[in-house]
Protein backbone atom coordinates (compact mmCIF):
# COMPACT_ATOMS: atom_id res chain seq x y z
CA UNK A 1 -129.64 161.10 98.96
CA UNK A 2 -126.05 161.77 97.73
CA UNK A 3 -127.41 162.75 94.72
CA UNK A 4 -130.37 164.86 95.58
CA UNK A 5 -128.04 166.81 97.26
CA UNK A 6 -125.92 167.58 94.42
CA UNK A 7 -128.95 168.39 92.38
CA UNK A 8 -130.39 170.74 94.93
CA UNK A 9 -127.08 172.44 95.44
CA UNK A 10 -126.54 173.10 91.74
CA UNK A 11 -130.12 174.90 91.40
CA UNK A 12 -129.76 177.31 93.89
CA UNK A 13 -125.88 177.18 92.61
CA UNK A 14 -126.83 177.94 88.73
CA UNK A 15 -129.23 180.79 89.54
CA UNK A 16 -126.95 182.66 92.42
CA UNK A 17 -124.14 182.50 89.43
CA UNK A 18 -126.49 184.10 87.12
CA UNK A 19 -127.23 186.62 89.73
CA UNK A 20 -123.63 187.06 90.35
CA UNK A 21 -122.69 187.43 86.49
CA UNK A 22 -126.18 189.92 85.64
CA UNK A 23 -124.71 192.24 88.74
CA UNK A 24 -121.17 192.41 87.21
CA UNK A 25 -123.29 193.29 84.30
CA UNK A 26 -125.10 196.44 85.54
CA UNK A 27 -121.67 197.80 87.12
CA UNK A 28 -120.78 201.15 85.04
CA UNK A 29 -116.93 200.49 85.13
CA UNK A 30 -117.18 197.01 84.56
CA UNK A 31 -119.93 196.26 82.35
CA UNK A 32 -117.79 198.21 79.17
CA UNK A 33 -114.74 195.75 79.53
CA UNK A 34 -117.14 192.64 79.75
CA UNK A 35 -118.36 190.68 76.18
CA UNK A 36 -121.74 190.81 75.26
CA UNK A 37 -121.79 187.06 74.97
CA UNK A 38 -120.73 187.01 79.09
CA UNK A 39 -123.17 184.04 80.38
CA UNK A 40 -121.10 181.84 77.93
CA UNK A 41 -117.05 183.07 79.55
CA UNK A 42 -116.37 180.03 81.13
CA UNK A 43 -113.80 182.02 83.05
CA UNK A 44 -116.00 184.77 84.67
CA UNK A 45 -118.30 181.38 85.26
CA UNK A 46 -115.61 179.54 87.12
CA UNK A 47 -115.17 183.11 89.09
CA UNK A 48 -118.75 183.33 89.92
CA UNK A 49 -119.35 179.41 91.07
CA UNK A 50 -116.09 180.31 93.46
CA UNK A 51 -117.83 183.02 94.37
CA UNK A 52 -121.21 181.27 95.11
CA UNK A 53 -119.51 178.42 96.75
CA UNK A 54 -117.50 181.42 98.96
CA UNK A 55 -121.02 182.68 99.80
CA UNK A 56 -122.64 179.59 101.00
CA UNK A 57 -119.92 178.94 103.23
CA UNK A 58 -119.89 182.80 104.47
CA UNK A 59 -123.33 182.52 104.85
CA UNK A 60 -123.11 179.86 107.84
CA UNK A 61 -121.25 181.73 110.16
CA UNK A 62 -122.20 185.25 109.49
CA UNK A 63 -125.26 185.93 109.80
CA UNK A 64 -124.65 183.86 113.80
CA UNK A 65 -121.87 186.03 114.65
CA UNK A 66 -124.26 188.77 113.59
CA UNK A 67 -126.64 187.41 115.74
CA UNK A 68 -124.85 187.12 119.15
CA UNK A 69 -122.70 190.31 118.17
CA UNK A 70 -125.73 192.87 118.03
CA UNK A 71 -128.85 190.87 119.65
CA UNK A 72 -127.54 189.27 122.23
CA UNK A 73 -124.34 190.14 123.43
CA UNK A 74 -124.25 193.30 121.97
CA UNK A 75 -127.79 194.63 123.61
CA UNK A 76 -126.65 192.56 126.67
CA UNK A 77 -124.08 194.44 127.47
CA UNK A 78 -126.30 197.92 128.29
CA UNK A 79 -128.36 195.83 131.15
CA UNK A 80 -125.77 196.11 134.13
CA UNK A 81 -128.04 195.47 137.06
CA UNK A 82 -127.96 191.99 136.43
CA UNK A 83 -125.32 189.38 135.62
CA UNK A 84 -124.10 188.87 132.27
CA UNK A 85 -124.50 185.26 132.06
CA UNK A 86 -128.05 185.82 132.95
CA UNK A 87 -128.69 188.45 131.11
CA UNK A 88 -126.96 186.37 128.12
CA UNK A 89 -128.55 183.48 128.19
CA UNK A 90 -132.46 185.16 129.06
CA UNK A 91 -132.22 186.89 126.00
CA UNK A 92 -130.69 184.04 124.20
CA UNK A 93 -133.74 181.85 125.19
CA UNK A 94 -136.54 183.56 124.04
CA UNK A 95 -134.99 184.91 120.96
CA UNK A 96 -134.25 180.83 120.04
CA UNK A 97 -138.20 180.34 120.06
CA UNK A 98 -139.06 183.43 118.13
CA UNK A 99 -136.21 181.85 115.19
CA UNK A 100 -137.84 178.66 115.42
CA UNK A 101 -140.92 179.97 114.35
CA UNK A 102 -139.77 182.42 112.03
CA UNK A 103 -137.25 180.14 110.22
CA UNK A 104 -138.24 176.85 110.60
CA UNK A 105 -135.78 175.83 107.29
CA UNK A 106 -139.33 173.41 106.56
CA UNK A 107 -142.03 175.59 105.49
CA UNK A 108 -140.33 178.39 103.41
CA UNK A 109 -141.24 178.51 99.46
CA UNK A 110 -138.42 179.23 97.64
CA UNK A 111 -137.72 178.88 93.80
CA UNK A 112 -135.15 176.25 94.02
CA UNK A 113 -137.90 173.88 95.21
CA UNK A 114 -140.30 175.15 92.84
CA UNK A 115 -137.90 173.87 90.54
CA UNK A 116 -137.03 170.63 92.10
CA UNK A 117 -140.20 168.95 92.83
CA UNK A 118 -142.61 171.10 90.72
CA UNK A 119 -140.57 171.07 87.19
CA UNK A 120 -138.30 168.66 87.52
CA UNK A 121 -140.78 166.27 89.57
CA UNK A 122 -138.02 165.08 91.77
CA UNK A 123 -139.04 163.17 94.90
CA UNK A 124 -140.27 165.24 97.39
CA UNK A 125 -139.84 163.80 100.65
CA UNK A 126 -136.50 162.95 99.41
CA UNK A 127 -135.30 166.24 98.32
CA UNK A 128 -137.27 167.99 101.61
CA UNK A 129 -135.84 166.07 104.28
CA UNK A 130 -132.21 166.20 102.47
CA UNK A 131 -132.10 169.60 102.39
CA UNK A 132 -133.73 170.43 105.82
CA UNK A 133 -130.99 167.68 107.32
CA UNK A 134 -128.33 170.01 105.68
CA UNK A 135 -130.19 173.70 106.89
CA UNK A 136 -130.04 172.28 110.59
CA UNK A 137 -126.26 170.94 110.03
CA UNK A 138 -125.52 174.22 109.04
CA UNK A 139 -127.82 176.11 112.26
CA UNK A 140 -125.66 173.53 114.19
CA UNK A 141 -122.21 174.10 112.86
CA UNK A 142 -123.17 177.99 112.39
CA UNK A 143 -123.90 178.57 115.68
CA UNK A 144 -120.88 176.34 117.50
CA UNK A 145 -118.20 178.62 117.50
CA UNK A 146 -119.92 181.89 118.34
CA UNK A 147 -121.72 180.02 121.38
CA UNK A 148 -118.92 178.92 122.73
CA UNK A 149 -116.76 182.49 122.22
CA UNK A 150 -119.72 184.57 123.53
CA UNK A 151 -120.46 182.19 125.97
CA UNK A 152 -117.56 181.63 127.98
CA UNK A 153 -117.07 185.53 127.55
CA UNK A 154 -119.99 185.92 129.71
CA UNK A 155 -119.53 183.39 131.82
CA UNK A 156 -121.09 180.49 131.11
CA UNK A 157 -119.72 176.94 131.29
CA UNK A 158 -118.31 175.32 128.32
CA UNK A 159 -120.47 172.52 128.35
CA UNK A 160 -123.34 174.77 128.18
CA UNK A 161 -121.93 176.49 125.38
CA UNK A 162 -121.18 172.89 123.56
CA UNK A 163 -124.89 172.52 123.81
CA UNK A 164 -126.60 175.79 122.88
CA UNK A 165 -126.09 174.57 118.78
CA UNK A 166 -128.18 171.62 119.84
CA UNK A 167 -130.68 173.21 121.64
CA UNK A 168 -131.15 175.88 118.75
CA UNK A 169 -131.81 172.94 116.83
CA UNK A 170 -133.92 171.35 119.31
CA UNK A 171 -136.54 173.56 119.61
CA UNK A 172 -136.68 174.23 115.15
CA UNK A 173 -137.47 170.60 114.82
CA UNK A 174 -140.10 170.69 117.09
CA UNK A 175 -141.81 173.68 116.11
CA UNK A 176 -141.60 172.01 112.75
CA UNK A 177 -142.75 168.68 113.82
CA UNK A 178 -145.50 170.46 115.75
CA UNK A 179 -146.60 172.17 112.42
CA UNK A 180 -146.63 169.02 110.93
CA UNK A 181 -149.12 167.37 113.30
CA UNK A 182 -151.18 170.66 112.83
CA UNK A 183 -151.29 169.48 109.16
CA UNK A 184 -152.73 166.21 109.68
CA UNK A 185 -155.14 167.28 112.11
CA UNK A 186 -156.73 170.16 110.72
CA UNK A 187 -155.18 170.60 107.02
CA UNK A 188 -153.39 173.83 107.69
CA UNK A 189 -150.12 174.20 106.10
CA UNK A 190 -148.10 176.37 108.17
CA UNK A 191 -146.45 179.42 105.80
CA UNK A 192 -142.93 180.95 107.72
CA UNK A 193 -143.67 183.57 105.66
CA UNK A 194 -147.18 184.24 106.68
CA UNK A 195 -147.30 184.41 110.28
CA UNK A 196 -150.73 184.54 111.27
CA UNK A 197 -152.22 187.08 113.87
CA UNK A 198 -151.56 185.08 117.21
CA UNK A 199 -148.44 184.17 115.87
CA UNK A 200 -146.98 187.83 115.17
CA UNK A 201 -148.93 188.80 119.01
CA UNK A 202 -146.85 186.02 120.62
CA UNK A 203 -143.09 187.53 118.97
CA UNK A 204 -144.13 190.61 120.15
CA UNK A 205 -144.56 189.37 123.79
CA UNK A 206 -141.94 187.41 123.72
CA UNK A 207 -139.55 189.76 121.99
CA UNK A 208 -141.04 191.92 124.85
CA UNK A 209 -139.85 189.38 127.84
CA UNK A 210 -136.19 188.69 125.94
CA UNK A 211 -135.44 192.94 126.40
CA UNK A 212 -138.18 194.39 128.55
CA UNK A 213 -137.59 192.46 131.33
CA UNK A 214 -133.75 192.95 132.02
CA UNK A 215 -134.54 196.59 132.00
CA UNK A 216 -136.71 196.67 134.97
CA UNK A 217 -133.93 194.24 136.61
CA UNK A 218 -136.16 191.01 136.08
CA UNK A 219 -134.13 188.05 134.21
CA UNK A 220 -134.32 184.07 134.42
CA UNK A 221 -131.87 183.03 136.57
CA UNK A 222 -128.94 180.68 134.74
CA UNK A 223 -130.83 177.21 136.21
CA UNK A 224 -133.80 177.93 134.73
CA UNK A 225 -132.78 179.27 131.51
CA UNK A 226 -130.46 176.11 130.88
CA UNK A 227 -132.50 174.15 132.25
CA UNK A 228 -135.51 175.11 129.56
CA UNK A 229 -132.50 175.24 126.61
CA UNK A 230 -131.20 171.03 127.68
CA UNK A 231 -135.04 170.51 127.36
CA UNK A 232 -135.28 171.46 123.44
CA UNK A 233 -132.85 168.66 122.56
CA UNK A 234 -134.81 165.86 123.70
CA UNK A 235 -138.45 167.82 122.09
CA UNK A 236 -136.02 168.25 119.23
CA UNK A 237 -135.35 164.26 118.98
CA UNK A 238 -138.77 163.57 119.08
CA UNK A 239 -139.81 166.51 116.57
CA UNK A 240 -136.74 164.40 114.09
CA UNK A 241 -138.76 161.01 114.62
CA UNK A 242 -141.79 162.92 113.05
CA UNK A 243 -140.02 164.81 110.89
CA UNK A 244 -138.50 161.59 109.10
CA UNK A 245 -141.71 159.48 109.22
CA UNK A 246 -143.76 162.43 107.66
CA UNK A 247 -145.34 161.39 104.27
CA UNK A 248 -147.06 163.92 103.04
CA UNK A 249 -144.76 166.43 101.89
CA UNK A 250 -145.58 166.47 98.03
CA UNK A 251 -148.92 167.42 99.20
CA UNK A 252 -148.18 170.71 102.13
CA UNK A 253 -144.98 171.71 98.76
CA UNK A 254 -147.91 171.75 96.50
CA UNK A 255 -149.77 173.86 98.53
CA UNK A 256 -147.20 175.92 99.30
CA UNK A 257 -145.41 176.58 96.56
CA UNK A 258 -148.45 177.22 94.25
CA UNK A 259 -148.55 180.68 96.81
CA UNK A 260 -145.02 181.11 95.53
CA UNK A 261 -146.07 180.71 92.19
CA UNK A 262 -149.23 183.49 92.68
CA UNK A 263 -146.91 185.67 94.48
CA UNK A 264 -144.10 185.98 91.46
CA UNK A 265 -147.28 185.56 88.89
CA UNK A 266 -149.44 188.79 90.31
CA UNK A 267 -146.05 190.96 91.91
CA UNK A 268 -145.85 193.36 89.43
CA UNK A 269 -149.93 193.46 89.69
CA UNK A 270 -149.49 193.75 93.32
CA UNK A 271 -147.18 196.43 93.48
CA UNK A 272 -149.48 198.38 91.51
CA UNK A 273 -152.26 197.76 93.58
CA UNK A 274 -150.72 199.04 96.76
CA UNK A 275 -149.16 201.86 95.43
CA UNK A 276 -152.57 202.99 93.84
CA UNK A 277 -153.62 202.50 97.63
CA UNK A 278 -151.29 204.65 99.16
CA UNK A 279 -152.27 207.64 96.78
CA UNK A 280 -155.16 210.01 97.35
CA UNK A 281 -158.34 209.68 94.92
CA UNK A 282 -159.56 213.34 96.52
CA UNK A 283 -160.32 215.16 93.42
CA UNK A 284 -160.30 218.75 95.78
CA UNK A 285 -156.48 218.33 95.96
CA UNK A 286 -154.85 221.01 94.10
CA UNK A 287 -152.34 223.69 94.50
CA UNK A 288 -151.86 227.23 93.54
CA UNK A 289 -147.95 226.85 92.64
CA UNK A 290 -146.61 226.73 89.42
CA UNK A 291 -144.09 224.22 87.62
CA UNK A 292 -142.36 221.85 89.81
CA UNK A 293 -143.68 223.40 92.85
CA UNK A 294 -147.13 222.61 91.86
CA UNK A 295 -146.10 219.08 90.49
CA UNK A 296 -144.34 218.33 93.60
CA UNK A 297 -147.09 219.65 96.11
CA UNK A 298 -149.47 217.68 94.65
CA UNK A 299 -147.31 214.88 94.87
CA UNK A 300 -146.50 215.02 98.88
CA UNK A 301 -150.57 215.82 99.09
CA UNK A 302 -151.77 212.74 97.36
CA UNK A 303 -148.81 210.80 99.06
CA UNK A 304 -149.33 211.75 102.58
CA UNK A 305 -150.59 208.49 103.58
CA UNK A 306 -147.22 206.59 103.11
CA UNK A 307 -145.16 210.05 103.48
CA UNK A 308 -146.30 211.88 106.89
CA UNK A 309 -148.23 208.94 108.29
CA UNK A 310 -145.29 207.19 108.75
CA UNK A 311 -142.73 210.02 110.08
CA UNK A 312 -146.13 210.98 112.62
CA UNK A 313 -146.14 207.22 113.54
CA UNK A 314 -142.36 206.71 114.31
CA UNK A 315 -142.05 210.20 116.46
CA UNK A 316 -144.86 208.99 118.07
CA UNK A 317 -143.23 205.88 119.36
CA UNK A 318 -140.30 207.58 119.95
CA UNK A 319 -141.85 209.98 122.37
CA UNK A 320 -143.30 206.97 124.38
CA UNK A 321 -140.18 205.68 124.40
CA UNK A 322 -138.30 208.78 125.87
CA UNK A 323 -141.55 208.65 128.42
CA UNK A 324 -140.81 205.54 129.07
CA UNK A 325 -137.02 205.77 130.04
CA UNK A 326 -138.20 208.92 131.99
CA UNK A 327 -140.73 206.77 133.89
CA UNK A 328 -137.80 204.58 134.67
CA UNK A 329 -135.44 207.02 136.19
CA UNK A 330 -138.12 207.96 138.67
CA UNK A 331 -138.53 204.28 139.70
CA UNK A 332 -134.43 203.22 139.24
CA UNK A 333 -132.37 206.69 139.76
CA UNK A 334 -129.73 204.10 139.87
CA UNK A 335 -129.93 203.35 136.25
CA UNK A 336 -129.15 207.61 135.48
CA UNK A 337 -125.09 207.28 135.75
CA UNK A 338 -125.24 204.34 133.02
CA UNK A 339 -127.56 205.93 131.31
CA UNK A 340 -125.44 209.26 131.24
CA UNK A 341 -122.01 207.49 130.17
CA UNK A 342 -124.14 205.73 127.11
CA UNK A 343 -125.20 208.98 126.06
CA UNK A 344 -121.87 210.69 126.12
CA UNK A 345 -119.90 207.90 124.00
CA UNK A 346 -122.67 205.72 122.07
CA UNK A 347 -124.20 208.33 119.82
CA UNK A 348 -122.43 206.24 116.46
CA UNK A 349 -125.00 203.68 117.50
CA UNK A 350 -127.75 206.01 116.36
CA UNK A 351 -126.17 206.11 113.09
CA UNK A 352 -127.55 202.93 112.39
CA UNK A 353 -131.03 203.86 114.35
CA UNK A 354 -131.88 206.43 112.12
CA UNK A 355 -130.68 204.42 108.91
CA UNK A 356 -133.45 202.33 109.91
CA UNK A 357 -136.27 205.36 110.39
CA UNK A 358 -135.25 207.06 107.68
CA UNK A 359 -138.42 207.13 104.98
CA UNK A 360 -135.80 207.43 101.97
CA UNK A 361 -136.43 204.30 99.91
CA UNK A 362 -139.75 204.55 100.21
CA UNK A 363 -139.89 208.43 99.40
CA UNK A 364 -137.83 207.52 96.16
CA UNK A 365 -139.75 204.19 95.58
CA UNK A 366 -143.29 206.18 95.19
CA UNK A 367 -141.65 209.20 93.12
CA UNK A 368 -140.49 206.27 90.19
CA UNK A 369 -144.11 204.47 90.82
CA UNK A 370 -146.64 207.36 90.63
CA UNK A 371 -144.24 210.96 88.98
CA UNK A 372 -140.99 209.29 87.20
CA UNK A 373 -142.06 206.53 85.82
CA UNK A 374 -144.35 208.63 83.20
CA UNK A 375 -142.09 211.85 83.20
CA UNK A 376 -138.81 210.21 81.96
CA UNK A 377 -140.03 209.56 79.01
CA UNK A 378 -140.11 213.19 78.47
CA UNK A 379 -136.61 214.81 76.82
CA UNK A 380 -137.04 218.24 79.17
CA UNK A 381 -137.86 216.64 82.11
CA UNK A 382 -133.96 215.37 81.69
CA UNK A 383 -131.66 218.64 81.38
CA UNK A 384 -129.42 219.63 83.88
CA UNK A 385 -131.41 222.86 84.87
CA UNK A 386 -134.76 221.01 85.30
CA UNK A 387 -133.02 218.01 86.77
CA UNK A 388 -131.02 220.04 89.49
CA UNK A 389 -134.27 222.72 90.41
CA UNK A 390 -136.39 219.23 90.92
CA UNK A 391 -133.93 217.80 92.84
CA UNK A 392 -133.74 220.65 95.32
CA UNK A 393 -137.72 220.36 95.67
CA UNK A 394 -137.59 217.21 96.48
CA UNK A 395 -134.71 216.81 98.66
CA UNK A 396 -136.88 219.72 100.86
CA UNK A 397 -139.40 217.38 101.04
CA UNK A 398 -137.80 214.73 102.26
CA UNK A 399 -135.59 216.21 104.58
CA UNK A 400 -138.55 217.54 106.54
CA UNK A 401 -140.49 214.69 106.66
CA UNK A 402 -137.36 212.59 108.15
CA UNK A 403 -136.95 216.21 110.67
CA UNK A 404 -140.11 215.14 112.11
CA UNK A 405 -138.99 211.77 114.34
CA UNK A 406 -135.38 213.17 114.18
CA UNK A 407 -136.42 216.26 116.27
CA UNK A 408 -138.15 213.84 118.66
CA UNK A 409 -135.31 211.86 118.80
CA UNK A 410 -132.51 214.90 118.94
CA UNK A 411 -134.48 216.22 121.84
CA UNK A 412 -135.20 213.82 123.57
CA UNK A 413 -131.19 212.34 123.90
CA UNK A 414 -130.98 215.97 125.01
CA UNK A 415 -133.35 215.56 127.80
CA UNK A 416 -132.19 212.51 129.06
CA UNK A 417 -128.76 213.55 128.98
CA UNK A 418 -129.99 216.72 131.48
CA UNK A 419 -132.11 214.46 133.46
CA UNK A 420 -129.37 211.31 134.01
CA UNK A 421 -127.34 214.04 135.11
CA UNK A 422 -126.08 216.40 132.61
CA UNK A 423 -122.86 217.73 131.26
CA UNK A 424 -119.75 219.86 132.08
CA UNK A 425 -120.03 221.21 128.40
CA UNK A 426 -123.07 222.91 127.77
CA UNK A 427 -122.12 222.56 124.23
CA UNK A 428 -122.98 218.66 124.36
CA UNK A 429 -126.84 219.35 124.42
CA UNK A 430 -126.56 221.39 121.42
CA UNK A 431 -123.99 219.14 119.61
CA UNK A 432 -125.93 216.02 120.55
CA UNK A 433 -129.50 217.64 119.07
CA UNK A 434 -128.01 218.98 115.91
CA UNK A 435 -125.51 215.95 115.23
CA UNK A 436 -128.64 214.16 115.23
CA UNK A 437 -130.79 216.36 112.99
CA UNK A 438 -127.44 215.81 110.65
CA UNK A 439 -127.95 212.10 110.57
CA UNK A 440 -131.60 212.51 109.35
CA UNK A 441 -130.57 214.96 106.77
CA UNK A 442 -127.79 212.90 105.40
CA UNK A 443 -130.09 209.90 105.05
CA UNK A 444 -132.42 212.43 103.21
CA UNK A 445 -129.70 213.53 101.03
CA UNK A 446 -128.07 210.29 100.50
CA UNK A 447 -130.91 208.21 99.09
CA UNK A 448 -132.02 210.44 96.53
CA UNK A 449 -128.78 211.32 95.49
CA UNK A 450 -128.41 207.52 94.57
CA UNK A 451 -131.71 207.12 93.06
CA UNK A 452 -131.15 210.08 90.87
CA UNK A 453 -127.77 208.95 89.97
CA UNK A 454 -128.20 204.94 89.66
CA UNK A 455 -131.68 205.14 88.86
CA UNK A 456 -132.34 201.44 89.80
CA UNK A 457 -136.19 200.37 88.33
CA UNK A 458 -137.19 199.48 85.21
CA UNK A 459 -140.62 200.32 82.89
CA UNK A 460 -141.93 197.43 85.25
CA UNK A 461 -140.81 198.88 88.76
CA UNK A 462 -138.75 196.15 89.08
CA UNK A 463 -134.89 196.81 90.36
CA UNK A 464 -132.25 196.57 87.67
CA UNK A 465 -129.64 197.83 88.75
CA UNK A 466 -126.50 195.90 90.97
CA UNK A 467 -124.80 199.10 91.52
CA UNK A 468 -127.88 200.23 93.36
CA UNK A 469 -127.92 197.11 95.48
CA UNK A 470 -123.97 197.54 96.38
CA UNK A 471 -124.68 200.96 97.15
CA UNK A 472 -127.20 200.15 99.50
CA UNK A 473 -125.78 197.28 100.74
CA UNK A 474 -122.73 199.40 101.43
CA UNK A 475 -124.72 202.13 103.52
CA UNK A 476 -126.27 199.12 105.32
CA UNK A 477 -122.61 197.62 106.84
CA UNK A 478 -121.10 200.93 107.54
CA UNK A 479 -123.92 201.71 109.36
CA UNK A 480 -124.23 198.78 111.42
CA UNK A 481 -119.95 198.87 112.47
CA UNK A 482 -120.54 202.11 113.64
CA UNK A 483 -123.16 200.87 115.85
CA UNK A 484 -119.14 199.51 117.46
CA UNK A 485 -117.62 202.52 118.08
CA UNK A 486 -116.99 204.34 121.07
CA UNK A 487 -116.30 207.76 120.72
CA UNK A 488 -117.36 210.84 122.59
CA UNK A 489 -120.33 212.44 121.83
CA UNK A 490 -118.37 216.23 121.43
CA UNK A 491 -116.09 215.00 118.47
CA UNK A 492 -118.41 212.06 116.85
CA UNK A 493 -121.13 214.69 116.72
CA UNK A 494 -119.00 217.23 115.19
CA UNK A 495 -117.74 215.24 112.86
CA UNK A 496 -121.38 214.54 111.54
CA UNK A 497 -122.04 218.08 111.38
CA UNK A 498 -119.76 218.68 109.01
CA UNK A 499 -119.58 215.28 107.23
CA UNK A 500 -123.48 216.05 106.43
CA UNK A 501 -122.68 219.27 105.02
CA UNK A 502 -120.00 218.32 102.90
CA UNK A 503 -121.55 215.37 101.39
CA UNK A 504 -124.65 217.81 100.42
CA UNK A 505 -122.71 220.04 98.18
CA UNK A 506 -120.57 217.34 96.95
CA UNK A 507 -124.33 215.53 96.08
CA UNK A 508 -125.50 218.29 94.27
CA UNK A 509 -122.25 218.86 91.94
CA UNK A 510 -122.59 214.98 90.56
CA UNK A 511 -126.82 215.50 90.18
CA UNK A 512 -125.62 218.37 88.35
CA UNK A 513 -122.97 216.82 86.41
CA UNK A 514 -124.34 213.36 85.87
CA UNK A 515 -128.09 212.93 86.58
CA UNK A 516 -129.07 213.85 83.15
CA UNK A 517 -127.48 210.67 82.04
CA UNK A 518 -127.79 208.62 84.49
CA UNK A 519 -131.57 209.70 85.06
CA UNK A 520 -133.49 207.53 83.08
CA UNK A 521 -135.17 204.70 82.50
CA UNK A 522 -134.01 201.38 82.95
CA UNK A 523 -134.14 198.44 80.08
């Protein structure tokens, strides 16, 4: 088993270092210093296997402390009718059944097992069950340290904490023992990454009982809740039994890696597909603009099912949500005071909120598919004039599809704030709508400033650039630690207001300057 493990750990290890070495490749700065012949630098490999060997050790603990920072304790802390160590461990519970079907570590197709037992023909019971062993060591050892810090922060005892690892674990073997039964009885081969109907209807309910609940002041009391987490560890013992006396895992790999092998056979065909979809066939669409005006109309027109329908669906929610909260300050005035301080300090944490609304990528994603991908081949589709005055159009366009939830949103933060009490300083309402408004249009800006600049896709739509991937990566993690500041609502939102502003000139200078360059297609 020694063995398999090494071989499994230098697949996944040999194509993360080619990943790591074709990024440092498509970096503007760095690319012109590297050689030509850079997959055979045995130093930059010996940087990239540290680095890949960095990563899979990063990768056990942060995406946990993740976990407990923002979905558990960090959503735990706004429910303060109830106690924390409730509240903790309620949430904690039902989130641990929605992982273990989601990520069950047993039934996920990935390449490095394509190549294992499909190329190479290695064992395949042998090279599952060592490498599931060594996803639940890490779920185990992951998870130890962050359950015990959050743990005892809210309360709970230690040996409770000690356990939580094991329970995680508990209830993953289980689910994947259960699916394994499934298998013999009926044939189905349980896909993680095709949850079926029932399946998606039952996170939904549950991820409705692990937050909904706590808001109207209803939580599982600490008893119960351990009592149903000690319980996994024993299902999980007998889920391992079945787990290790399973034979036929050639046979559900087969099956379910031949998907995997459709899936990156038909992508590009895929992609296609849906995006011819998502585009209009009505031949009455038309416009009586000229230029880019008319290109660009006719664009958003033919578009409108992936453009609007979205921004209409997501204001939509948000308006039942503000309904919603109203509803419950009629039936909990108590909850208005809380609900008041949030509003006046937490408005960083709809940074990240609207990161996540915002209709940017795919905005950009459908111009390359359906407009760029053709036009770029064009020489005066390219110069600075055309490049800039097509910009503008566009970034119009966006910016007032993303206004649509964002004044839903801005207004509604507004309304609470009058309704949970209101404000000393008039100016707050006005701060808090426009700050928001600011967000939305930053977003706007931001995203096709970077697509113009890095232009990421290739003739095939695929994504070939790693600058583009830092960038976004980058937006992602500044986002989310501002979700962790406090600040008051008065300066954060000001700040915003001009930050937006500033960045939007500054955005238009380098289009300007570079996006006739950089503008273009990828090899």
């Amino acid at each position: 088993m020694n063995r398999t493990l090494r071989i499994s750990f230098s697949l996944k290890n040999t194509y993360r270092v080619n990943g790591i070495l074709y990024s440092l490749k498509q970096i503007p700065l760095v690319k012109r210093i590297l050689p030509e012949t850079l997959y055979r630098v045995r130093g930059l490999k010996i940087f990239a296997n540290v680095l890949s060997v960095l990563w899979e050790v990063i990768s056990v603990f942060l995406g946990k402390f993740l976990y407990f920072l923002t979905l558990i304790g960090g959503i735990g802390i706004l429910y303060e009718n109830a106690p924390a160590n409730q509240v903790f461990l309620h949430i904690l519970l039902f989130l641990t059944v929605i992982g273990a079907w989601m990520n069950t570590n047993l039934f996920n197709p990935t390449r490095d097992k394509y190549y294992a037992m499909i190329l190479m023909r290695m064992d395949a019971r042998e090279y599952t069950l060592v490498n599931y062993i060594y996803a639940i060591l890490k779920v185990i050892i992951g998870f130890l340290p962050f359950s015990i810090w959050f743990g005892l922060d809210r309360g709970l005892p230690l040996w409770l904490c000690l356990l939580i690892p094991f329970s995680v674990a508990g209830i993953k073997m289980a689910v994947a023992a259960s699916s394994l039964w499934d298998y013999e009885k009926s044939g189905f081969v349980y896909n993680e990454n095709k949850l079926r109907k029932h399946l998606w209807i039952l996170v939904c309910l549950l991820l409705a009982a692990a937050y909904g609940l706590p808001a109207v002041g209803i939580v599982l009391s600490e008893m119960v809740s351990a009592a149903i987490m000690i319980a996994f560890i024993p299902a999980g013992a007998i889920g391992l039994w079945k787990i290790l006396n399973f034979r036929g895992y050639r046979e559900i790999n087969q099956q379910l890696l031949a998907q995997l092998t459709n899936q990156m056979d038909t992508i590009a065909q895929a992609t296609q597909n849906q995006s011819q979809k998502a585009i209009s066939t009505d031949a009455n669409i038309t416009s009586r603009k000229t230029g880019f005006e008319y290109l660009n109309e006719l664009f958003i027109k033919r578009h409108k099912k992936i453009l609007w329908s979205s921004a209409k669906k997501i204001a939509i929610v948000c308006l039942f949500l503000l309904l919603g909260v109203l509803l419950s300050f009629y039936l909990a005035p108590e909850i208005k005071d809380r609900t008041n301080e949030l509003l006046m300090t937490f408005l960083p944490y709809f940074v990240f909120i609207m990161y996540v609304i915002n209709r940017g990528t795919g905005f950009t994603q459908a111009l390359f598919m359906n407009c760029d991908h053709s036009l770029l081949t064009y020489s005066f589709y390219k110069r600075p004039r055309m490049v800039l005055k097509l910009f503008r159009i566009r970034l119009r366009e966006i910016i007032k599809i993303n206004l649509l939830p964002a004044l839903v949103i801005g207004a509604g933060l507004a309304i609470l704030l009058y309704v949970s009490g209101g404000t000393e300083n008039p100016l707050n309402y006005a701060v808090l709508f426009i700050s928001i408004l600011c967000m939305s249009m930053f977003f706007s800006v931001h995203y096709l400033t970077i697509y113009y600049l890095l232009q990421p896709y290739n003739a095939g739509t695929e994504i070939k650039s790693g600058t583009y991937r830092l960038v976004m990566s980058a937006t992602y993690f500044v986002c989310f630690f501002l979700m962790q500041v406090r600040m008051p609502t008065m300066l954060f939102g000001i700040m915003c207001i001009v930050f937006c502003i500033l960045y939007s000139i500054v955005a238009c200078i380098l289009i300007y300057r570079f996006a006739p360059k950089t503008f273009r297609l990828r090899a």
